[in-house]
Protein backbone atom coordinates (compact mmCIF):
# COMPACT_ATOMS: atom_id res chain seq x y z
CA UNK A 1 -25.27 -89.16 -20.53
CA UNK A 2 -23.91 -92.48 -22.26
CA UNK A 3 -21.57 -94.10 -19.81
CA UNK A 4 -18.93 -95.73 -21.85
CA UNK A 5 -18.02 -99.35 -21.17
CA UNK A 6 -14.97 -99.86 -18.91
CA UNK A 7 -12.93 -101.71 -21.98
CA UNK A 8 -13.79 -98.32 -24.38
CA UNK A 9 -10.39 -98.62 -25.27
CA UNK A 10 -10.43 -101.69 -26.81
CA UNK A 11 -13.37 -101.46 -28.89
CA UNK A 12 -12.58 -100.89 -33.04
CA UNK A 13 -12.15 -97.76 -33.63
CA UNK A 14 -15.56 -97.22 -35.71
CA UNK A 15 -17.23 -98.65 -32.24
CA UNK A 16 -15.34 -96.14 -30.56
CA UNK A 17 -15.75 -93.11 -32.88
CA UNK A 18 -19.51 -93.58 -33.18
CA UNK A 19 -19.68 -93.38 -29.31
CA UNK A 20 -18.13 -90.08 -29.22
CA UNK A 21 -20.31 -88.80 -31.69
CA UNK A 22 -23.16 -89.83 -30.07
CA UNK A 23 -22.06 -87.89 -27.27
CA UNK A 24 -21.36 -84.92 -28.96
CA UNK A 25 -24.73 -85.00 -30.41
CA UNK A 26 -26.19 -85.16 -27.09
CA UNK A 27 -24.33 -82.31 -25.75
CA UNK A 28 -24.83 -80.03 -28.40
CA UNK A 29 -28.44 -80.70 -27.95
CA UNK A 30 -28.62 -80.23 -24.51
CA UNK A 31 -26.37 -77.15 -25.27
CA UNK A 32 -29.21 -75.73 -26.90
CA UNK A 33 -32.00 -76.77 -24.83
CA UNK A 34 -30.73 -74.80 -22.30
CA UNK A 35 -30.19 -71.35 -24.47
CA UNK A 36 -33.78 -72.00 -26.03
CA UNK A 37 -32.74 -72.26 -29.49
CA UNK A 38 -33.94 -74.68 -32.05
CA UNK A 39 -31.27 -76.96 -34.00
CA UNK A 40 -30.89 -76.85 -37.70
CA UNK A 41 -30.75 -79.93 -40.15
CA UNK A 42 -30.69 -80.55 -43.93
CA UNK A 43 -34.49 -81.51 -44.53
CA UNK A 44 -35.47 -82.29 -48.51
CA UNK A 45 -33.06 -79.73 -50.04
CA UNK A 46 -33.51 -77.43 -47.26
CA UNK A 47 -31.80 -76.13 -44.28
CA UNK A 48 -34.37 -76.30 -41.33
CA UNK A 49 -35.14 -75.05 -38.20
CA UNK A 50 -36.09 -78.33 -35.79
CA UNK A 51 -37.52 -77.61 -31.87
CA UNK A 52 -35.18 -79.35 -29.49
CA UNK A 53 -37.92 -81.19 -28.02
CA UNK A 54 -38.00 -83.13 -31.57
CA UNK A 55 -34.71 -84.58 -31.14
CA UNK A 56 -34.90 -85.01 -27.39
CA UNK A 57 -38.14 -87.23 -27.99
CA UNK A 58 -36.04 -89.71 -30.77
CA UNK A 59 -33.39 -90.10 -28.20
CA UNK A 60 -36.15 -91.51 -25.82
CA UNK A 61 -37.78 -93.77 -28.11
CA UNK A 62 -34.32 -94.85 -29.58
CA UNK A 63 -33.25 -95.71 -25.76
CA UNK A 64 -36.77 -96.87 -24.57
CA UNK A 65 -36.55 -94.87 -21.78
CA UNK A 66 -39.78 -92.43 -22.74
């Protein structure tokens, strides 16, 4: 989980906002890693079905921690 800094408060607002929706992001897709159920995403026009694992692999290259 992304451990916010101890002066989160007085960040800008677009600092702080982007933090919380990283967060959310990575607890709606733990959320579904645990139920087994893929996420869905706009794709080229299209609504999409994407395995977990997809997204779970991004957030390890993006952190450099996989």
């Amino acid at each position: 989980m992304i451990k916010p800094p101890p002066n989160v408060f007085e960040l800008p607002l677009f600092v702080f906002a982007m933090m919380a929706m990283e967060a959310a992001i990575e607890q709606a897709i733990e959320e579904h890693a645990r139920e087994g159920l893929p996420m869905y995403v706009w794709r080229d026009g299209q609504v999409v079905a994407v395995p977990v694992e997809e997204f779970r692999k991004k957030s390890r290259s993006k952190s450099g921690s996989g």
